[in-house]
C-alpha atoms as a PDB file:
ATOM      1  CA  UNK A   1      66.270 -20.255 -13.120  1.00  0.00           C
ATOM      2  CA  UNK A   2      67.545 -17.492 -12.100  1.00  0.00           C
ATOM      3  CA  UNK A   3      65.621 -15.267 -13.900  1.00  0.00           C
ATOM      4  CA  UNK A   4      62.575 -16.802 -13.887  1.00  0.00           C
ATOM      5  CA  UNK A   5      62.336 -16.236 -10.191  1.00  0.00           C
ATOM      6  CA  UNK A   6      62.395 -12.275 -10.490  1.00  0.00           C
ATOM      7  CA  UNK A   7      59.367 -12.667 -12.621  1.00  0.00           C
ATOM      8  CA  UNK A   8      57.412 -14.437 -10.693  1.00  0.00           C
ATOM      9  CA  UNK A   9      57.838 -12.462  -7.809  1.00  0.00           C
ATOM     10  CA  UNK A  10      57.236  -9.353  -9.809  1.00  0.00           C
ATOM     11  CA  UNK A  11      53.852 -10.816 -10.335  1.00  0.00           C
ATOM     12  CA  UNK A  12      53.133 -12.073  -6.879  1.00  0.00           C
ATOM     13  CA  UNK A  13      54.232  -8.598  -5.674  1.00  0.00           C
ATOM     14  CA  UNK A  14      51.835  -6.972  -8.620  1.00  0.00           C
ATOM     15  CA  UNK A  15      48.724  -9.444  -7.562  1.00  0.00           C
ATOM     16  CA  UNK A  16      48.925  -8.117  -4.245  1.00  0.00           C
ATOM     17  CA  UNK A  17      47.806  -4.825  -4.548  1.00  0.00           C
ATOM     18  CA  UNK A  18      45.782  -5.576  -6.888  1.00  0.00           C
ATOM     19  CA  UNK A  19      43.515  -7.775  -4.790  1.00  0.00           C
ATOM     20  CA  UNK A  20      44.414  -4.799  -2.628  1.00  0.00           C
ATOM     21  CA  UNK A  21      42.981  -2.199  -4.344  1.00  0.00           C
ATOM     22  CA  UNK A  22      40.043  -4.732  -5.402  1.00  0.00           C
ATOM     23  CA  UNK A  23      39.204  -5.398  -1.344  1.00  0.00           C
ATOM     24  CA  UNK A  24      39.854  -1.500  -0.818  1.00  0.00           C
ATOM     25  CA  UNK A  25      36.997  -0.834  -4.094  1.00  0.00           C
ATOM     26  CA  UNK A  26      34.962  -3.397  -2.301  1.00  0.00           C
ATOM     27  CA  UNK A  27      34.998  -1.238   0.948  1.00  0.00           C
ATOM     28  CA  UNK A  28      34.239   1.769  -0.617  1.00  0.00           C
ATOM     29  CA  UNK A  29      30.896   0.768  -2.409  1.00  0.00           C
ATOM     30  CA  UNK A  30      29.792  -0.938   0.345  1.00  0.00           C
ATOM     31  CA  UNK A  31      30.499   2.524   2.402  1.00  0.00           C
ATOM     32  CA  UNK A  32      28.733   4.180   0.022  1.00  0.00           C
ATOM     33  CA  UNK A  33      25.470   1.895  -0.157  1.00  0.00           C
ATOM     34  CA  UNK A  34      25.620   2.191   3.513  1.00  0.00           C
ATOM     35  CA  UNK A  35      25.757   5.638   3.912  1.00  0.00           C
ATOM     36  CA  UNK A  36      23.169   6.139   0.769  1.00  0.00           C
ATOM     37  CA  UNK A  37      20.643   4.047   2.311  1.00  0.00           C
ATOM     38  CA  UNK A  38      21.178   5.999   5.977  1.00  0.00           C
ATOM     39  CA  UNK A  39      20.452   9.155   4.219  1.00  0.00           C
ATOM     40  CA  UNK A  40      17.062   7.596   2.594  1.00  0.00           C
ATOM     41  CA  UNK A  41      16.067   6.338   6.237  1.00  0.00           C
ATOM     42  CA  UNK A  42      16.703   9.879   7.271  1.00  0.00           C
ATOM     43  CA  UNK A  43      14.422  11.361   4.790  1.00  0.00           C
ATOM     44  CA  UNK A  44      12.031   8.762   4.700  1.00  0.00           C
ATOM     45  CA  UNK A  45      11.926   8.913   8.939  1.00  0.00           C
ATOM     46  CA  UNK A  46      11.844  13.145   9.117  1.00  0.00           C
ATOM     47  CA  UNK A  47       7.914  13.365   8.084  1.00  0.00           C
ATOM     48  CA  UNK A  48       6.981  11.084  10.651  1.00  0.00           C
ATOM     49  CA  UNK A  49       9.262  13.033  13.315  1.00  0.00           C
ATOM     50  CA  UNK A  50       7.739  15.965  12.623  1.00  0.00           C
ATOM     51  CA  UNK A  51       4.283  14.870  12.781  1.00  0.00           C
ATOM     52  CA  UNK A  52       5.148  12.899  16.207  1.00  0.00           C
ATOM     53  CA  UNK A  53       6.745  16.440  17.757  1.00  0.00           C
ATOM     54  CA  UNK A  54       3.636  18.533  16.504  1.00  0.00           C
ATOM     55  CA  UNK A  55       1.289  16.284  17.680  1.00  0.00           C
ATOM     56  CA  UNK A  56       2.608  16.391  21.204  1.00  0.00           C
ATOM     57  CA  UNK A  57       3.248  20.579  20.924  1.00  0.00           C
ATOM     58  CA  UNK A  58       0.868  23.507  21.442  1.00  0.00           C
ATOM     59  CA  UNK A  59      -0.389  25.659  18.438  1.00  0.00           C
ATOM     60  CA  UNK A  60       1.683  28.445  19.405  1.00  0.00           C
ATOM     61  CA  UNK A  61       4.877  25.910  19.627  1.00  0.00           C
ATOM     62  CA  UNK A  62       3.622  24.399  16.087  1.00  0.00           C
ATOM     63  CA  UNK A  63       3.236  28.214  14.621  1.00  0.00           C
ATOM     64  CA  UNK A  64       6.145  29.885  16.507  1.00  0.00           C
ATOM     65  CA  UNK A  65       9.149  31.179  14.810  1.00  0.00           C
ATOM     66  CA  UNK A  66      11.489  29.342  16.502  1.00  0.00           C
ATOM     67  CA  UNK A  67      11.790  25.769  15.864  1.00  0.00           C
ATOM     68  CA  UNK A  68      13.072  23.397  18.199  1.00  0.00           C
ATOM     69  CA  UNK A  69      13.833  19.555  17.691  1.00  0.00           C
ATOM     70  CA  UNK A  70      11.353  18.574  20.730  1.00  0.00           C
ATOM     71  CA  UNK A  71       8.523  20.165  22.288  1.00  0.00           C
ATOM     72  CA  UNK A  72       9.199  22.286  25.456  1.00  0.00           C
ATOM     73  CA  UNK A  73       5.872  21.289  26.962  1.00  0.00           C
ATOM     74  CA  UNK A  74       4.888  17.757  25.802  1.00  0.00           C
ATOM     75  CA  UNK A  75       1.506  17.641  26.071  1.00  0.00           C
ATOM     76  CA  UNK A  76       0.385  13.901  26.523  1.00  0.00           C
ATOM     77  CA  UNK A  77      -3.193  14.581  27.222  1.00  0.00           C
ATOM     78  CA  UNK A  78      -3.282  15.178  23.030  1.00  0.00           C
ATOM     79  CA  UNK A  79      -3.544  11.709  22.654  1.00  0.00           C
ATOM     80  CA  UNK A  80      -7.461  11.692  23.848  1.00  0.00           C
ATOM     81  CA  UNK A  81      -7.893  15.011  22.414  1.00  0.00           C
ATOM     82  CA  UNK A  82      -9.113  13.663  18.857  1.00  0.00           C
ATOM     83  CA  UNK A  83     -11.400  11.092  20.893  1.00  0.00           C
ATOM     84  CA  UNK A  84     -12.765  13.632  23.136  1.00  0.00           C
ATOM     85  CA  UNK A  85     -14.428  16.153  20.702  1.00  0.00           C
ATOM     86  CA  UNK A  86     -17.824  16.391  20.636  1.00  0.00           C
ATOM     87  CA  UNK A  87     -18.290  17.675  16.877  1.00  0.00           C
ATOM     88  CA  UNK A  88     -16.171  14.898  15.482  1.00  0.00           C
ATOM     89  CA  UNK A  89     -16.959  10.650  16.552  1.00  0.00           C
ATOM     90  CA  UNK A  90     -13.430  10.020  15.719  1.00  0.00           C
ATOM     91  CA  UNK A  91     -13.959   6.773  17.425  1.00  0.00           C
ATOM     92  CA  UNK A  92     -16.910   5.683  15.127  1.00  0.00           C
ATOM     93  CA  UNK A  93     -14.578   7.380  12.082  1.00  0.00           C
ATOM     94  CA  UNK A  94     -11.856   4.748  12.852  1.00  0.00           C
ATOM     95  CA  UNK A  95     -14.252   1.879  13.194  1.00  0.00           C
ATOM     96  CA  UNK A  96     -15.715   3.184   9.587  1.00  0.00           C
ATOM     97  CA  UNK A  97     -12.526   2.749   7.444  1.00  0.00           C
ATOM     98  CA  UNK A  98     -11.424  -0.504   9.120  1.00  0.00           C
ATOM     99  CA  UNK A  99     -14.851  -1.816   7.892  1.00  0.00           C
ATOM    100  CA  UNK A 100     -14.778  -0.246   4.933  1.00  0.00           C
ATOM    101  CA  UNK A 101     -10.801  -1.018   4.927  1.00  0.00           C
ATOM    102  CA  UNK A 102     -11.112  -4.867   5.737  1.00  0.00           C
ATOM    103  CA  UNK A 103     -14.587  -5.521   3.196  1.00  0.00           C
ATOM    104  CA  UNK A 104     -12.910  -3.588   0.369  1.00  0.00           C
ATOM    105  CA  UNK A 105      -9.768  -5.437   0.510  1.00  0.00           C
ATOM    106  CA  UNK A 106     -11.669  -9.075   0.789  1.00  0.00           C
ATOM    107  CA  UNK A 107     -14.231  -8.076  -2.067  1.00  0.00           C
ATOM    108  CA  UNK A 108     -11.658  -6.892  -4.220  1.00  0.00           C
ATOM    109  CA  UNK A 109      -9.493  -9.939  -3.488  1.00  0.00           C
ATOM    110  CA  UNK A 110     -12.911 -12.510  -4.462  1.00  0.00           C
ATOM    111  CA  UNK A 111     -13.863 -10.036  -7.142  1.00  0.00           C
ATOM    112  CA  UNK A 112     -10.263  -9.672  -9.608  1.00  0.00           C
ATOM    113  CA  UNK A 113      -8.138 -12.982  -8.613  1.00  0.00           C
ATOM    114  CA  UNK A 114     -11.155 -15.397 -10.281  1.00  0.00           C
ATOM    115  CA  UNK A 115     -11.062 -12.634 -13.239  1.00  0.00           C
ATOM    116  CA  UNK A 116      -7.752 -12.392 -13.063  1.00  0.00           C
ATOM    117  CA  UNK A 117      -6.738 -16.607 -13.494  1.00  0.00           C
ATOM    118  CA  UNK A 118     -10.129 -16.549 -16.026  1.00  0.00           C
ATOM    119  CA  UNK A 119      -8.191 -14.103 -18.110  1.00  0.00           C
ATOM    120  CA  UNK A 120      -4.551 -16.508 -18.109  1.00  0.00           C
ATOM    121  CA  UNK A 121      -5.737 -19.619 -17.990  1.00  0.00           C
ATOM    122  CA  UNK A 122      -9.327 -19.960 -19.208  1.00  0.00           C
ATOM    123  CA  UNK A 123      -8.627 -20.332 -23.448  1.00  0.00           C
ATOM    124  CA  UNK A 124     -11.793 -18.780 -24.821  1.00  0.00           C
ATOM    125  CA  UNK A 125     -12.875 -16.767 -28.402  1.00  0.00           C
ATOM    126  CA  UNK A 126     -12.561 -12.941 -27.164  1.00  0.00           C
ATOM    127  CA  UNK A 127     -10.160 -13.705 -24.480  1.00  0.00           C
ATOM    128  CA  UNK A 128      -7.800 -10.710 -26.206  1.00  0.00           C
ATOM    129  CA  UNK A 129     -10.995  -8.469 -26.119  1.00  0.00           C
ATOM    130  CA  UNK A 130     -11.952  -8.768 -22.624  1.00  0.00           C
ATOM    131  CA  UNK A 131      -8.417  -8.078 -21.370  1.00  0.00           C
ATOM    132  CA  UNK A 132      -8.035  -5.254 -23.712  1.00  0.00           C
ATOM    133  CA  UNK A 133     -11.066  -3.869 -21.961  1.00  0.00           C
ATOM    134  CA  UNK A 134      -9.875  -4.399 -18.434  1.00  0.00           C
ATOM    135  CA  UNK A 135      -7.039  -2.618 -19.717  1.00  0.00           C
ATOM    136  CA  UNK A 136      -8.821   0.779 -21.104  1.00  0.00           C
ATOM    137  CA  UNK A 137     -10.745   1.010 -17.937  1.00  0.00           C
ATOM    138  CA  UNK A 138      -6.925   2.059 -16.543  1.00  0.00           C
ATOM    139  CA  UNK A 139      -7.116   5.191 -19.112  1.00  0.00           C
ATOM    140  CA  UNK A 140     -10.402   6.573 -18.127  1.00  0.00           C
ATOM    141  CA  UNK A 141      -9.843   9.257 -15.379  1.00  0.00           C
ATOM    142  CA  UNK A 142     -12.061   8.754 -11.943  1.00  0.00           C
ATOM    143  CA  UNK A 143     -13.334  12.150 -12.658  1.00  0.00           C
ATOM    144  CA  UNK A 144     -15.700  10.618 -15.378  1.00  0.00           C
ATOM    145  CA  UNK A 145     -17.412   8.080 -13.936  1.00  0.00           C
ATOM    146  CA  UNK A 146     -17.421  10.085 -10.450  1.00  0.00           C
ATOM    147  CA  UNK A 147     -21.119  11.394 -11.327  1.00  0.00           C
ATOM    148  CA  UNK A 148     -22.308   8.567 -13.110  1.00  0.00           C
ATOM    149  CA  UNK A 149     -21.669   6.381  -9.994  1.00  0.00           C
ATOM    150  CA  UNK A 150     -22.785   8.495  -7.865  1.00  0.00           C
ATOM    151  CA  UNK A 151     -25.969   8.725  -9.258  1.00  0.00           C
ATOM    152  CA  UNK A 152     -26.677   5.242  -9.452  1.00  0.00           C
ATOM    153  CA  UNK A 153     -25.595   5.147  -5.762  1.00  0.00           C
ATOM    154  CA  UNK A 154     -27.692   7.662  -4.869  1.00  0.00           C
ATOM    155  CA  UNK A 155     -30.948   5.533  -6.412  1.00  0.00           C
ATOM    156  CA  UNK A 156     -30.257   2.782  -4.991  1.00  0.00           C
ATOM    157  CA  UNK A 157     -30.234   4.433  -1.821  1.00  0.00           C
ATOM    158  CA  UNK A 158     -27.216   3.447  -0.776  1.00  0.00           C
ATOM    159  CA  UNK A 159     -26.135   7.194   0.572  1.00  0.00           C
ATOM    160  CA  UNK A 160     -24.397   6.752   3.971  1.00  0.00           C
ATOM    161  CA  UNK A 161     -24.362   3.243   4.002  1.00  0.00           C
ATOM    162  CA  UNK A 162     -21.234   0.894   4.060  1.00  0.00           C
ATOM    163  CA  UNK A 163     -22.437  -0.687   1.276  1.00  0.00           C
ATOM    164  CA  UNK A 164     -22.452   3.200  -1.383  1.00  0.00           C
ATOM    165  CA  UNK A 165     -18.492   3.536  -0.143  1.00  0.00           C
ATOM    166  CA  UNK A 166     -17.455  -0.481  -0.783  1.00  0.00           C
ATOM    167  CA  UNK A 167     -19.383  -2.055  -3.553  1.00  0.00           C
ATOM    168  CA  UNK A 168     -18.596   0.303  -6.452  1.00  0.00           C
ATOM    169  CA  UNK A 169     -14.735  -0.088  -5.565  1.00  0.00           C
ATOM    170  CA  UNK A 170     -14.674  -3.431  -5.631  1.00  0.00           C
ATOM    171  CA  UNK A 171     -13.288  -4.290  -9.026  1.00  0.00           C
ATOM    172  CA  UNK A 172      -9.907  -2.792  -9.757  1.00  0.00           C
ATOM    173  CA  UNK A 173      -8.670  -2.787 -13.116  1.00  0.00           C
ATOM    174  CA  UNK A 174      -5.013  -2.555 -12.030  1.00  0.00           C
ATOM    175  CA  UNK A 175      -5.649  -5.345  -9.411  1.00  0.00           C
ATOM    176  CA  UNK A 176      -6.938  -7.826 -12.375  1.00  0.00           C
ATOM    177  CA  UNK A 177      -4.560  -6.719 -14.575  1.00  0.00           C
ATOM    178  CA  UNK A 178      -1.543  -7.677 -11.782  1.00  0.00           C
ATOM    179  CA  UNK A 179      -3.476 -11.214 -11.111  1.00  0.00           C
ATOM    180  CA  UNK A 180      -3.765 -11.762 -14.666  1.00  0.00           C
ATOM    181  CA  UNK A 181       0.369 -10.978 -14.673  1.00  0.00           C
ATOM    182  CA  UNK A 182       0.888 -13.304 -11.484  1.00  0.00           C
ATOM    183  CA  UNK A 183      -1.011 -16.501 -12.832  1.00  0.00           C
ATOM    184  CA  UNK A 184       0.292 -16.143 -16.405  1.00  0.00           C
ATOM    185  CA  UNK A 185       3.664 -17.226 -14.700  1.00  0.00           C
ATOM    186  CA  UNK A 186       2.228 -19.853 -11.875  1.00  0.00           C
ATOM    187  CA  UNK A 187       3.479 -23.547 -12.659  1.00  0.00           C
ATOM    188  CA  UNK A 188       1.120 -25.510 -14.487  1.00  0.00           C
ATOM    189  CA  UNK A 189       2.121 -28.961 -14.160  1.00  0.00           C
ATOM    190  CA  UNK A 190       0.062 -28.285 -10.410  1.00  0.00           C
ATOM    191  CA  UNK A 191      -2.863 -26.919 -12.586  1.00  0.00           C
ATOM    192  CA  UNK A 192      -2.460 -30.157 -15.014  1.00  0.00           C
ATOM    193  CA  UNK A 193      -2.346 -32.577 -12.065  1.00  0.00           C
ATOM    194  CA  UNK A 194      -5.502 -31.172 -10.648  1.00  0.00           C
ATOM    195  CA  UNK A 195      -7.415 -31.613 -13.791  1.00  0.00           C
ATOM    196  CA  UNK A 196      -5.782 -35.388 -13.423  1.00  0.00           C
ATOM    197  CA  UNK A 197      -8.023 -35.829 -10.152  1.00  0.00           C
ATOM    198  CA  UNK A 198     -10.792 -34.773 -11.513  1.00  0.00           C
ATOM    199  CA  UNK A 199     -10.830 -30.665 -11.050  1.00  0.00           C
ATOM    200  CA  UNK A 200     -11.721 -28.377 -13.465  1.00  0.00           C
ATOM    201  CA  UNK A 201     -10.828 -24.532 -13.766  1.00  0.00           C
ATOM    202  CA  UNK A 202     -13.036 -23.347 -10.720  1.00  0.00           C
ATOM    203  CA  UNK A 203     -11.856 -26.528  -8.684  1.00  0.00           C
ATOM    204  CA  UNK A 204      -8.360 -26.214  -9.174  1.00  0.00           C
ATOM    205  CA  UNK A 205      -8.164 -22.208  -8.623  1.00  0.00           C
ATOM    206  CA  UNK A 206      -9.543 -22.946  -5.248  1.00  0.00           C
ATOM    207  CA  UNK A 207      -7.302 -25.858  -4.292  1.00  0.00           C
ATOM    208  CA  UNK A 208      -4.640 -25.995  -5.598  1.00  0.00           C
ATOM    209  CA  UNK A 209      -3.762 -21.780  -7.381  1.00  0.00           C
ATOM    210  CA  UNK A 210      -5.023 -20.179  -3.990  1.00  0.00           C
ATOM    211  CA  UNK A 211      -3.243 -21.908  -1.536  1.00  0.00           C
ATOM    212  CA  UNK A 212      -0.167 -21.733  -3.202  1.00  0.00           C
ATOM    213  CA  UNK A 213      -0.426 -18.104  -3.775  1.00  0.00           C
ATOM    214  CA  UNK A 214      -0.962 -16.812  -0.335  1.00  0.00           C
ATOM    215  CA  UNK A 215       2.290 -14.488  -0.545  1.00  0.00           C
ATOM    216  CA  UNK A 216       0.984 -12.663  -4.044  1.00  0.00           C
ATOM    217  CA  UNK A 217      -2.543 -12.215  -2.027  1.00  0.00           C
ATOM    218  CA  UNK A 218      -1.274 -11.069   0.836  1.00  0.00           C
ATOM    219  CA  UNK A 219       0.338  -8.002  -1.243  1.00  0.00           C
ATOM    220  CA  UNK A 220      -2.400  -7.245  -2.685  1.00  0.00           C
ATOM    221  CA  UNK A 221      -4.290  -6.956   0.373  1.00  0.00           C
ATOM    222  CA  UNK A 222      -1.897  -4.886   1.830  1.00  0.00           C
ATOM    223  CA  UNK A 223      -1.782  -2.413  -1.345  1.00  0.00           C
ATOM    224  CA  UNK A 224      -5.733  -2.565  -1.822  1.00  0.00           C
ATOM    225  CA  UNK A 225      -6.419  -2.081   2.393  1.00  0.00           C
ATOM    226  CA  UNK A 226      -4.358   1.002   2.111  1.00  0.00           C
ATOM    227  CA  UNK A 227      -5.717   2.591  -0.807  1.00  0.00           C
ATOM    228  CA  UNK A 228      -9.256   1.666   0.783  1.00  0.00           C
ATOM    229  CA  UNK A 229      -8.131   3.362   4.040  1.00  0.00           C
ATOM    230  CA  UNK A 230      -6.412   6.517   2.379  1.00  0.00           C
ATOM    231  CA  UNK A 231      -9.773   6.825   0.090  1.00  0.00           C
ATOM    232  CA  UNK A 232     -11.487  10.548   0.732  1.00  0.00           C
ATOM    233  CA  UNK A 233     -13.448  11.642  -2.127  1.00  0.00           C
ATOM    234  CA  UNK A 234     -15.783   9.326  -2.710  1.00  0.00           C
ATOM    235  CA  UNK A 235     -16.587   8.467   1.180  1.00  0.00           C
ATOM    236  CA  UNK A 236     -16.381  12.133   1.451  1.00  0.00           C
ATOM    237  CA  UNK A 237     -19.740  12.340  -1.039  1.00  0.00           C
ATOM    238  CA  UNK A 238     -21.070   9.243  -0.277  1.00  0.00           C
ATOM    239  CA  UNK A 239     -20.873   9.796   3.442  1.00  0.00           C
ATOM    240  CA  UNK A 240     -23.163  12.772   4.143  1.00  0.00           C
ATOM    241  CA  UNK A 241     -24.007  12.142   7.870  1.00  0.00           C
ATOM    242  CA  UNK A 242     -21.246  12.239  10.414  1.00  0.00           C
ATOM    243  CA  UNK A 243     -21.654   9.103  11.617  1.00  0.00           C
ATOM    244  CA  UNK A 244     -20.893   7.331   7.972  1.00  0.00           C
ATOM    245  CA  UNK A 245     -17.527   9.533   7.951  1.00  0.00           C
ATOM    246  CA  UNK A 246     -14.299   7.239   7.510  1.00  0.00           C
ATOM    247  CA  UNK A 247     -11.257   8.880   9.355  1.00  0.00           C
ATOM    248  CA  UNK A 248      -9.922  10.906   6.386  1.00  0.00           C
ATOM    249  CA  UNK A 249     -13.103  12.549   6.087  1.00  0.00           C
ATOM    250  CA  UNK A 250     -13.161  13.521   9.800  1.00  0.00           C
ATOM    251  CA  UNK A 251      -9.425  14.870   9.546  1.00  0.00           C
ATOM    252  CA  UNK A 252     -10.503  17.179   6.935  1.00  0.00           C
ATOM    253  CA  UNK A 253     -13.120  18.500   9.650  1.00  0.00           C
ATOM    254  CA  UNK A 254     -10.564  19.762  11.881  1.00  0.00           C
ATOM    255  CA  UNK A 255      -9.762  22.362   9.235  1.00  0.00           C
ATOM    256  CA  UNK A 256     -12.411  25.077   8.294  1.00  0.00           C
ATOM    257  CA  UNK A 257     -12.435  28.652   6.949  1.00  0.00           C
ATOM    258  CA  UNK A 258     -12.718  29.971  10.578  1.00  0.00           C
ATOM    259  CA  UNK A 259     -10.239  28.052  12.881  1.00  0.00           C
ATOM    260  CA  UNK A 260      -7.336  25.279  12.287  1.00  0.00           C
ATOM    261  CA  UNK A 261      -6.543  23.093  15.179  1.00  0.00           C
ATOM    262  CA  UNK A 262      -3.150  22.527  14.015  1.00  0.00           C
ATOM    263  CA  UNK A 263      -1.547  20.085  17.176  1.00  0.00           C
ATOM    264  CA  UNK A 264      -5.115  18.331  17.109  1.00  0.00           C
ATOM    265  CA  UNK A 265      -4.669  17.353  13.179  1.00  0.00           C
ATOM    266  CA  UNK A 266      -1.336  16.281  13.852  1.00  0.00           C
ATOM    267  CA  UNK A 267      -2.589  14.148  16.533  1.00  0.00           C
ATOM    268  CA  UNK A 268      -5.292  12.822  14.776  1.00  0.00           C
ATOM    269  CA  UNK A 269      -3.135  11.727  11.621  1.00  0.00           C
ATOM    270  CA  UNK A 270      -0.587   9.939  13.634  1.00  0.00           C
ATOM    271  CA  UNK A 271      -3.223   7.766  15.386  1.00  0.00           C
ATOM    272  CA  UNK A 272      -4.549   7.186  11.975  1.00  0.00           C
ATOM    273  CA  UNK A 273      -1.528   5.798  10.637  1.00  0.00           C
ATOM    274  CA  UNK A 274      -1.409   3.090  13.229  1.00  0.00           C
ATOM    275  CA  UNK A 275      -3.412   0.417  11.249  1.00  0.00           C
ATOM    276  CA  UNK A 276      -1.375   1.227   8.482  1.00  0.00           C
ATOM    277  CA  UNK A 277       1.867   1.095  10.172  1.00  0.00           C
ATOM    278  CA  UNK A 278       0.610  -2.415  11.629  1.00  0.00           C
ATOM    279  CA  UNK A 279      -0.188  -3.992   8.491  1.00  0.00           C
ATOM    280  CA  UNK A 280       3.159  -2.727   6.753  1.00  0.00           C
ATOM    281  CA  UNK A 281       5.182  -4.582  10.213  1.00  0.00           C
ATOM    282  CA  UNK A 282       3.672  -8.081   9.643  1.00  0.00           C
ATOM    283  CA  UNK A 283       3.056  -7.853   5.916  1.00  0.00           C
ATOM    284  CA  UNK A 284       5.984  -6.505   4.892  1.00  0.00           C
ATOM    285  CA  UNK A 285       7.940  -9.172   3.627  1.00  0.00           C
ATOM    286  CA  UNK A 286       5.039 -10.743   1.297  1.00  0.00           C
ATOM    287  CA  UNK A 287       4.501  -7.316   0.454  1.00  0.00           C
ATOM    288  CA  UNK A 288       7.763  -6.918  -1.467  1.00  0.00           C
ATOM    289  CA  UNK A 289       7.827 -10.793  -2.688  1.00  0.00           C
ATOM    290  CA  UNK A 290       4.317 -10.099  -4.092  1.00  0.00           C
ATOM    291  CA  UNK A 291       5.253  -7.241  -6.556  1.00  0.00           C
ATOM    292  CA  UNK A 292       8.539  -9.293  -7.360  1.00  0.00           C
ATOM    293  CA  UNK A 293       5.894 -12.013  -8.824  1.00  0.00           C
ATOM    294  CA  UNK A 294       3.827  -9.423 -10.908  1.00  0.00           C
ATOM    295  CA  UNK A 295       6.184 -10.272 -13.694  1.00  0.00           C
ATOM    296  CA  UNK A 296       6.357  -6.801 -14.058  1.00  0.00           C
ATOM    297  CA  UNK A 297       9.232  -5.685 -12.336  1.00  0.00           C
ATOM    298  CA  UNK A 298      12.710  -3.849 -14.227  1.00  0.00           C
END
């Protein structure tokens, strides 16, 4: 007995600082997630500082030598400056890409989700083929079929027209390809009970697939709206008049081989990336859930 004891409060006295050292381990890691993730805010955060402070300095402020942390003259009348030039509508340029924005992302949406469940769901002969297709579209650079589309825009006389800078967008490899991924995995027992009552394929992707797939839709939305917004090149062609510009085109205009309006660029960018800002605050979370149900995440 009396040796026993000893031993067993050696190991009592060895178990605590183990859990000790386990807790202290514990504290650490979580220190050092912490403090990693507070450094990526930082860097994530510092572009959008400095666009914030140059939009509200002077061009001699922006172009000085010395740089401060905030503007010694914070000029609030830049705000109106972008709205208030006469050789750029930057009004009508905003209302351009949210059209442009909101049709893309809705056509897209009704144009690769029916492909999309066709291509997991639908058994047919050259099933394989067709997705194999879909697929090689991904390999062929836009720089090919830039001139090929734009001629056929061009005669159908769609030049400066929302319809030239939406239609031929609409269909999205990628986006089919991530639908086709997302419905592969949805739970077909729902699919099999809608057939029960009397659906087929087109009746149960409407009533039953879609409305329990809002989350997965509304990430692709959010992805497809900003690529539509972010889009130059092609509205950039497409959009010859000035009054068919979308607001990256009309940023570009600020610049030219003669003058750059440096604080009225900066101003101009940070109103554009309002919407954008907006959609990522109330679509964040389905955002993230979405690409988690690609089945193509690790």
């Amino acid at each position: 007995m009396t040796t026993i004891a000893p031993e067993a409060g050696g190991a009592a006295s060895t178990g605590g600082p183990r859990r000790t050292t386990r807790r202290g381990r514990g504290v650490m890691s979580s220190a050092g997630l912490c403090l990693a993730v507070g450094v990526a805010a930082v860097l994530f955060l510092v572009p959008f500082y400095v666009l914030v402070r140059n939009a509200l300095s002077t061009d001699a402020e922006i172009t000085g030598e010395d740089w401060t942390l905030f503007p010694t003259d914070v000029r609030w009348g830049n705000v109106t400056e972008p709205f208030d030039d006469p050789t750029v509508d930057f009004a009508q340029a905003l209302e351009n890409s949210l059209v442009v924005g909101v049709l893309h992302t809705v056509g897209t949406l009704l144009v690769c989700s029916p492909a999309g469940y066709g291509l997991a769901r639908i058994p047919y002969r050259h099933a394989d083929k067709v997705f194999y297709a879909v697929l090689f579209t991904l390999m062929v650079p836009t720089a090919v079929t830039f001139v090929p589309g734009f001629v056929l825009v061009s005669s159908l006389g769609w030049i400066d027209s929302y319809r030239g800078l939406i239609v031929p967008g609409l269909f999205s490899g990628f986006t089919c390809f991530l639908f086709r991924q997302y419905f592969l995995g949805f739970p077909k027992e729902l699919e099999e009970a809608a057939r029960v009552d009397g659906l087929g394929h087109w009746g149960a992707y409407w009533r039953v697939v879609v409305p329990n797939s809002l989350n997965f839709f509304a990430a692709i939305a959010t992805i497809t709206f900003v690529n539509g917004w972010n889009s130059f090149l092609w509205p950039l062609v497409v959009g010859q008049d000035p009054s068919a510009w979308t607001v990256q085109v009309a940023l570009s205009s600020y610049m030219t081989n003669q003058t750059v309006n440096y604080h009225l660029i900066f101003m101009a960018t940070a109103i554009s990336l309002l919407p954008l800002l907006l959609v990522f605050l109330f679509l964040q979370r389905w955002l993230v859930q979405g690409i988690a149900q690609t089945g193509i995440k690790g």
